[in-house]
N, C-alpha and C. Protein backbone atom coordinates (compact mmCIF):
# COMPACT_ATOMS: atom_id res chain seq x y z
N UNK A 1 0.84 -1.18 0.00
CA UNK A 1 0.00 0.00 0.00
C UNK A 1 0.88 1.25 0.00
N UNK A 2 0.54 2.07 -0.95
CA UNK A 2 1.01 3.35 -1.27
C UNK A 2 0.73 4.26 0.49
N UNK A 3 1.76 5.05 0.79
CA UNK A 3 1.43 5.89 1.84
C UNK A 3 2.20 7.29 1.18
N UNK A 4 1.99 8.73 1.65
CA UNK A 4 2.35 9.92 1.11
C UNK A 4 2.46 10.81 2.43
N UNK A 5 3.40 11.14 2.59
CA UNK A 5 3.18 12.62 3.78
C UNK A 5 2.40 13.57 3.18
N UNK A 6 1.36 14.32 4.16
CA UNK A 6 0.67 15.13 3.65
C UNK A 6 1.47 16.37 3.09
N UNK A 7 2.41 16.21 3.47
CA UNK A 7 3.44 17.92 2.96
C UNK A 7 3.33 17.13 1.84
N UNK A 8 3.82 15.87 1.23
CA UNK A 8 4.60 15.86 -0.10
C UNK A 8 3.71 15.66 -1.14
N UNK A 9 2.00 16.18 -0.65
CA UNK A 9 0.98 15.63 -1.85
C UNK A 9 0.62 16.77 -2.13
N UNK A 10 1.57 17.16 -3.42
CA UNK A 10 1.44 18.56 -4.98
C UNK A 10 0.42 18.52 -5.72
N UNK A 11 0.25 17.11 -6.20
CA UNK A 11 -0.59 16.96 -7.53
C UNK A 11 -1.85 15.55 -7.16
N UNK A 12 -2.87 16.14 -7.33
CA UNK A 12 -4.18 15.08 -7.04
C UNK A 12 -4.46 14.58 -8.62
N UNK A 13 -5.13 13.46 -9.06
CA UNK A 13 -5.56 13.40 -10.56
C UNK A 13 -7.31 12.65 -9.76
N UNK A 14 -7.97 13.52 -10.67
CA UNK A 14 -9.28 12.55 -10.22
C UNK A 14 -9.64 12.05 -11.78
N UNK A 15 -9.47 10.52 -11.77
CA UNK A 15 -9.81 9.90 -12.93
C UNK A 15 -10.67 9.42 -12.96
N UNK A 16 -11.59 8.96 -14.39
CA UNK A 16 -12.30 8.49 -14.77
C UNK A 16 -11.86 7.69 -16.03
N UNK A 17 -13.17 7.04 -16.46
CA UNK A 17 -12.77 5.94 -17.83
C UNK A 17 -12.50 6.99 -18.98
N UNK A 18 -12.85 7.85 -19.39
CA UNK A 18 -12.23 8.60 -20.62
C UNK A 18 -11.74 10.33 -20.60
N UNK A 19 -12.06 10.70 -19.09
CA UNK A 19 -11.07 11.66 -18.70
C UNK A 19 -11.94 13.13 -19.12
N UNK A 20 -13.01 13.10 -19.33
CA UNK A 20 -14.41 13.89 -19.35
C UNK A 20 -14.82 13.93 -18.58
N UNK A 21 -16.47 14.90 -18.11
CA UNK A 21 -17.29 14.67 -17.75
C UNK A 21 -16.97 14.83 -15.94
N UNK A 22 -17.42 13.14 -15.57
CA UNK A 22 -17.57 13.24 -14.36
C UNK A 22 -16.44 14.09 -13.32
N UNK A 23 -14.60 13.31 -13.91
CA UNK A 23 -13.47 13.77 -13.71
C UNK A 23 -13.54 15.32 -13.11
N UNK A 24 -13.99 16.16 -14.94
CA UNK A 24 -14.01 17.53 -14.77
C UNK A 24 -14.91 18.10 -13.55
N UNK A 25 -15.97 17.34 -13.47
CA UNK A 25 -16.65 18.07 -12.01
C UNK A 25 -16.24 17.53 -10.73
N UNK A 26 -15.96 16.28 -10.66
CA UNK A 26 -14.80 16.53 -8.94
C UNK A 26 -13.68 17.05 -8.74
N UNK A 27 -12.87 17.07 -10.43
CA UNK A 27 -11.57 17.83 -9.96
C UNK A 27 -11.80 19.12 -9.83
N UNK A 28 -12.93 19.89 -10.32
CA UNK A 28 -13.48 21.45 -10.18
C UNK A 28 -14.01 21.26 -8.33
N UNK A 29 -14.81 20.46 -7.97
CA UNK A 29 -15.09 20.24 -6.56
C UNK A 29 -14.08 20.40 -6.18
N UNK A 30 -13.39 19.30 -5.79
CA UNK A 30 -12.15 18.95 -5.11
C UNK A 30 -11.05 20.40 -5.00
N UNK A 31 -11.13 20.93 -6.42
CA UNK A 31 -9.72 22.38 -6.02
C UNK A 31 -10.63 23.23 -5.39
N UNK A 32 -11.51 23.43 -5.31
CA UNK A 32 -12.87 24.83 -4.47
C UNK A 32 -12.53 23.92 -3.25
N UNK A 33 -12.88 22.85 -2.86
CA UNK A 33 -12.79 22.32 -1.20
C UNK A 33 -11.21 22.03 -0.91
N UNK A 34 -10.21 22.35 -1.27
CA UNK A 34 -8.80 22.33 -1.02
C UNK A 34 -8.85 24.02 -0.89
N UNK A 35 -8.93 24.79 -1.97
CA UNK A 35 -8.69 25.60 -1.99
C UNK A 35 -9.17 26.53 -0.42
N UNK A 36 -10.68 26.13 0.04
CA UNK A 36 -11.50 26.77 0.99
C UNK A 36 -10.77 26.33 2.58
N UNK A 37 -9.89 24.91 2.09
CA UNK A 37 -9.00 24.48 3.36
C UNK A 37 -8.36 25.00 3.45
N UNK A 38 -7.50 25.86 2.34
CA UNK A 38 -6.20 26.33 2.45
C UNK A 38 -4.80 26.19 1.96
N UNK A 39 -5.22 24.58 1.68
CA UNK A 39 -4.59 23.97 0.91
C UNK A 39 -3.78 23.97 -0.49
N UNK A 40 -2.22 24.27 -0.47
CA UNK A 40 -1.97 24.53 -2.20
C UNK A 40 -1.21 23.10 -2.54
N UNK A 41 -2.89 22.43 -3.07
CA UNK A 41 -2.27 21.05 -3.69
C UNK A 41 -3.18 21.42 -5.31
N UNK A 42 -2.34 20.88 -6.52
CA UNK A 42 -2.92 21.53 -7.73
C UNK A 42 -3.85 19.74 -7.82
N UNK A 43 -4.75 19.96 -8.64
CA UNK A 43 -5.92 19.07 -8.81
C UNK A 43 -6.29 18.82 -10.51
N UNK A 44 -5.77 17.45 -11.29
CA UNK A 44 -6.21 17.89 -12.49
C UNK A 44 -7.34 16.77 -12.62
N UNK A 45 -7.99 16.82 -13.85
CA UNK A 45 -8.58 14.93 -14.18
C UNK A 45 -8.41 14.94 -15.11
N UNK A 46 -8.35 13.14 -14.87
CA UNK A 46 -7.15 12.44 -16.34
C UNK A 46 -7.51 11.55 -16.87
N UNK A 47 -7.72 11.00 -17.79
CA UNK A 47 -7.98 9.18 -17.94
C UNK A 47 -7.76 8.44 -17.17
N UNK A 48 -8.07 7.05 -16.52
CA UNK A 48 -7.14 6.53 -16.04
C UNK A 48 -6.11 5.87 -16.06
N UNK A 49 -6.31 5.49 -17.82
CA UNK A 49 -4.98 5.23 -18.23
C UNK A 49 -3.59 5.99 -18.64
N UNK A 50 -4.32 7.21 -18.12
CA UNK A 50 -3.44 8.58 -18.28
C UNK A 50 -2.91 9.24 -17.45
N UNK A 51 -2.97 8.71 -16.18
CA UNK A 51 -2.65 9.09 -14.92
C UNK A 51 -0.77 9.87 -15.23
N UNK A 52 -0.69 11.30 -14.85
CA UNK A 52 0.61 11.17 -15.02
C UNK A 52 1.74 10.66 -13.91
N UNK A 53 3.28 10.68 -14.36
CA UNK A 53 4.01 9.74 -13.00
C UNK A 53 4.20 10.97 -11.80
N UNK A 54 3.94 12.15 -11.83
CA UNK A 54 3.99 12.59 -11.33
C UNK A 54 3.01 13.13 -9.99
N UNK A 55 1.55 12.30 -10.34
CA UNK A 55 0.75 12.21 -9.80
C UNK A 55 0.81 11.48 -7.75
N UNK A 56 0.09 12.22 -7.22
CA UNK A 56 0.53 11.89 -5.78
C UNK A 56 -0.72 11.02 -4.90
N UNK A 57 -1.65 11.47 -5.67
CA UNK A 57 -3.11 10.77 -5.17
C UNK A 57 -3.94 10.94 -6.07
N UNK A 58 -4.39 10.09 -6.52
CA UNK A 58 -5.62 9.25 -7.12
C UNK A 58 -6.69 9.17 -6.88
N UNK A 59 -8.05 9.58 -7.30
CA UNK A 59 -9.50 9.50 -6.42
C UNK A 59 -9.98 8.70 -8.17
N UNK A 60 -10.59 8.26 -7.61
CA UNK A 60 -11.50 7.36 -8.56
C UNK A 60 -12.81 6.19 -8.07
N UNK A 61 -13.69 6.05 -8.68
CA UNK A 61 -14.87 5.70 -8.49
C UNK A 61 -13.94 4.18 -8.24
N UNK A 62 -14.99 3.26 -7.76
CA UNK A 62 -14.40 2.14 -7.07
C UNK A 62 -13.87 1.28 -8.17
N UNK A 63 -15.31 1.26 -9.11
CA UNK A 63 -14.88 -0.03 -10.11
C UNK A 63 -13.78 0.40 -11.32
N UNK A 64 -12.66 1.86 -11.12
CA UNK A 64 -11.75 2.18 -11.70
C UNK A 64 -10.68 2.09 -10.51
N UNK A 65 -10.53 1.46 -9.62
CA UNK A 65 -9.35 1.59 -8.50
C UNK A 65 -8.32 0.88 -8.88
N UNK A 66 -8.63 -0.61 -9.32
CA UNK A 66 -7.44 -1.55 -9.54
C UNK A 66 -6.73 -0.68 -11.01
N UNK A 67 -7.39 -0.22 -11.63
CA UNK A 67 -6.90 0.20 -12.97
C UNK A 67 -5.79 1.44 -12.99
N UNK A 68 -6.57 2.45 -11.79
CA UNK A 68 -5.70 3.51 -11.64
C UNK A 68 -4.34 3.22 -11.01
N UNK A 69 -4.31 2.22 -10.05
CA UNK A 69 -3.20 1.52 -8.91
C UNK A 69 -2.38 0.84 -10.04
N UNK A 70 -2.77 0.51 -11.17
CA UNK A 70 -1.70 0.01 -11.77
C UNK A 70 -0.97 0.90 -13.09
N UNK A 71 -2.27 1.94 -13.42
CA UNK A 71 -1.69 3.29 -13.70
C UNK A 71 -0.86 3.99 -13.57
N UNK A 72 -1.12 4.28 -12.40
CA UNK A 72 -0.06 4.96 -11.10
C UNK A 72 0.63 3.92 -9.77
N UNK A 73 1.43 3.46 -9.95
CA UNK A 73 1.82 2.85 -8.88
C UNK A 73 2.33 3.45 -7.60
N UNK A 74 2.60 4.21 -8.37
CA UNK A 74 3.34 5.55 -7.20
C UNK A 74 2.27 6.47 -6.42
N UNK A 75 1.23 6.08 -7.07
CA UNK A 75 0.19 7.47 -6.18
C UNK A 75 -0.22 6.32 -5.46
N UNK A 76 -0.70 7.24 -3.87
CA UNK A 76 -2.01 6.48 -3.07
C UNK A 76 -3.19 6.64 -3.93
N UNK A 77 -4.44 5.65 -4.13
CA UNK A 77 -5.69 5.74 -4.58
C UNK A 77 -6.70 5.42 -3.66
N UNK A 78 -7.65 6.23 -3.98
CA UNK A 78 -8.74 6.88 -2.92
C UNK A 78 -10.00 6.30 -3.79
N UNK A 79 -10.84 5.78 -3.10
CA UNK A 79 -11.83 5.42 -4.40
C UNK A 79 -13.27 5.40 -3.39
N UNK A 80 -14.16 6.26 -4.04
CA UNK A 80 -15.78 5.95 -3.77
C UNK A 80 -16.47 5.29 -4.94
N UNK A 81 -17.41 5.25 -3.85
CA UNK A 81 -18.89 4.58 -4.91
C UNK A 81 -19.95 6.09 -5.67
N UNK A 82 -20.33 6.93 -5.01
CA UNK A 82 -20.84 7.22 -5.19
C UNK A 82 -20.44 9.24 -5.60
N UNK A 83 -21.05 9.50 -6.88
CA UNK A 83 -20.36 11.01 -6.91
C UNK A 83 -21.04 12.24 -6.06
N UNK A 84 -21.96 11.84 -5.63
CA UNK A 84 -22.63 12.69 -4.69
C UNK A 84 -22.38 12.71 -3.32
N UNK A 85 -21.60 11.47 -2.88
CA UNK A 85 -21.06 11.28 -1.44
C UNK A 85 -19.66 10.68 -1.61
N UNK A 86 -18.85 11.71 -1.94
CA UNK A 86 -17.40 11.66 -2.38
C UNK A 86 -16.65 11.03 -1.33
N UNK A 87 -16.76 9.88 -0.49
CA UNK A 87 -15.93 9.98 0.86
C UNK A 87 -14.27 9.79 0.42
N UNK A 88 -14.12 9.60 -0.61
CA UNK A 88 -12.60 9.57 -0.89
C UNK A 88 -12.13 11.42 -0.78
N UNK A 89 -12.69 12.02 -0.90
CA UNK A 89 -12.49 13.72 -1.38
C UNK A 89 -12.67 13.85 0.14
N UNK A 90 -13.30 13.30 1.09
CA UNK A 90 -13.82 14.05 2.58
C UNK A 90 -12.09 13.27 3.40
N UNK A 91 -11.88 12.04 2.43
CA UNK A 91 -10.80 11.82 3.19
C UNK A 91 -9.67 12.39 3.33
N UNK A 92 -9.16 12.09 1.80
CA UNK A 92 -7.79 13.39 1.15
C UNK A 92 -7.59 14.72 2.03
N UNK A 93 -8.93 15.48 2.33
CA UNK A 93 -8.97 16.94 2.74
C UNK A 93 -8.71 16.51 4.49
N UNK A 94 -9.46 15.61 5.15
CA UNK A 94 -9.47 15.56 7.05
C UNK A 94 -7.91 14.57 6.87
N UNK A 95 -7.25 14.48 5.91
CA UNK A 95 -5.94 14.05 5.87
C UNK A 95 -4.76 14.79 6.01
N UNK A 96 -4.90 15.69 4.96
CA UNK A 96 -4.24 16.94 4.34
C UNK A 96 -4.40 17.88 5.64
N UNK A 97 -5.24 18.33 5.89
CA UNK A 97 -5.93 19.17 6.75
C UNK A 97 -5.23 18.91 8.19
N UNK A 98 -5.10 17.90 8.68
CA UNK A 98 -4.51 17.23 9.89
C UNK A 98 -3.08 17.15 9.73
N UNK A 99 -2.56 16.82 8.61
CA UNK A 99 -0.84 16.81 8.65
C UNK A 99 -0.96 15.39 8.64
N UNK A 100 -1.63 14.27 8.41
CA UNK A 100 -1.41 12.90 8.51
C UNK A 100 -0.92 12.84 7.52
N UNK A 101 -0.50 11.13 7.69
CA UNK A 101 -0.30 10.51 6.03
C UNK A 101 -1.14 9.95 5.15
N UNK A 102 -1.28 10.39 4.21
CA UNK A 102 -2.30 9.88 3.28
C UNK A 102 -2.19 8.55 2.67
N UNK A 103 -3.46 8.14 2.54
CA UNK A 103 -3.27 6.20 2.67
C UNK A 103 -5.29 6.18 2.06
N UNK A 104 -4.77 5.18 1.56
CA UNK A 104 -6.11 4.44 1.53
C UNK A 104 -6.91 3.40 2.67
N UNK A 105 -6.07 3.32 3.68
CA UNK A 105 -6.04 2.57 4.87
C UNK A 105 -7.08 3.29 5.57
N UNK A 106 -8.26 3.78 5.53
CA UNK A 106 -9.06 4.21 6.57
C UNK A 106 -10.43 3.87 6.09
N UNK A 107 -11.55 3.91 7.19
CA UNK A 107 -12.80 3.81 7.57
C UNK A 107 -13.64 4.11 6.47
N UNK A 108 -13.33 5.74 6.80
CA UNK A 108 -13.65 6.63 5.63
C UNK A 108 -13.92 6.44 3.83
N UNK A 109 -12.75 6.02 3.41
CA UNK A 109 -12.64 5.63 2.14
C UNK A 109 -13.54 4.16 1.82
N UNK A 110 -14.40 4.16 0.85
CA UNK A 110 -15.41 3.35 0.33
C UNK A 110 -16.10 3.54 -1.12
């Protein structure tokens, strides 16, 4: 399992299957609720087969997780079910926000 210090997470990618659409509206969410934390982590969305290597964390819907993890090996991946109850995005931020390490290892993430 991927782990990240919260200092060292620059770049978020929120992917989807063709890097449209849904992507563009959590990664637009996601930089407004970083941004409102305080937070200067940049936020793009990507394919998921497009993930770049420079990427630090990964959010993606569940049934794209194994795909992005092998995408990105190097990023932690964060994955929900549902786009209206983002708990991967509530995690990243009470992560970031706290100074923890970021992990897919929690409660939270589903």
């Amino acid at each position: 399992m991927v782990v990240k210090q919260a200092a060292d997470v620059r770049l978020v990618a929120f992917a989807c299957e063709a890097g449209m659409g849904s992507s563009l509206i959590g990664a637009n969410q996601l930089k407004k609720r970083l941004k409102d934390a305080g937070l200067a982590v940049d936020v793009i969305h990507s394919p998921v087969n497009e993930i770049p290597v420079t990427t630090d964390v990964v959010i993606a819907h569940e049934g794209l997780a194994a795909r992005a993890r092998q995408a990105a090996p190097q990023a932690v991946v964060l994955s929900f079910r549902n786009f209206m109850n983002n708990t991967a995005s509530d995690l990243l931020i009470k992560q970031l926000t706290a100074g923890e390490p970021v992990s897919a290892d929690s409660s939270l993430a589903s």
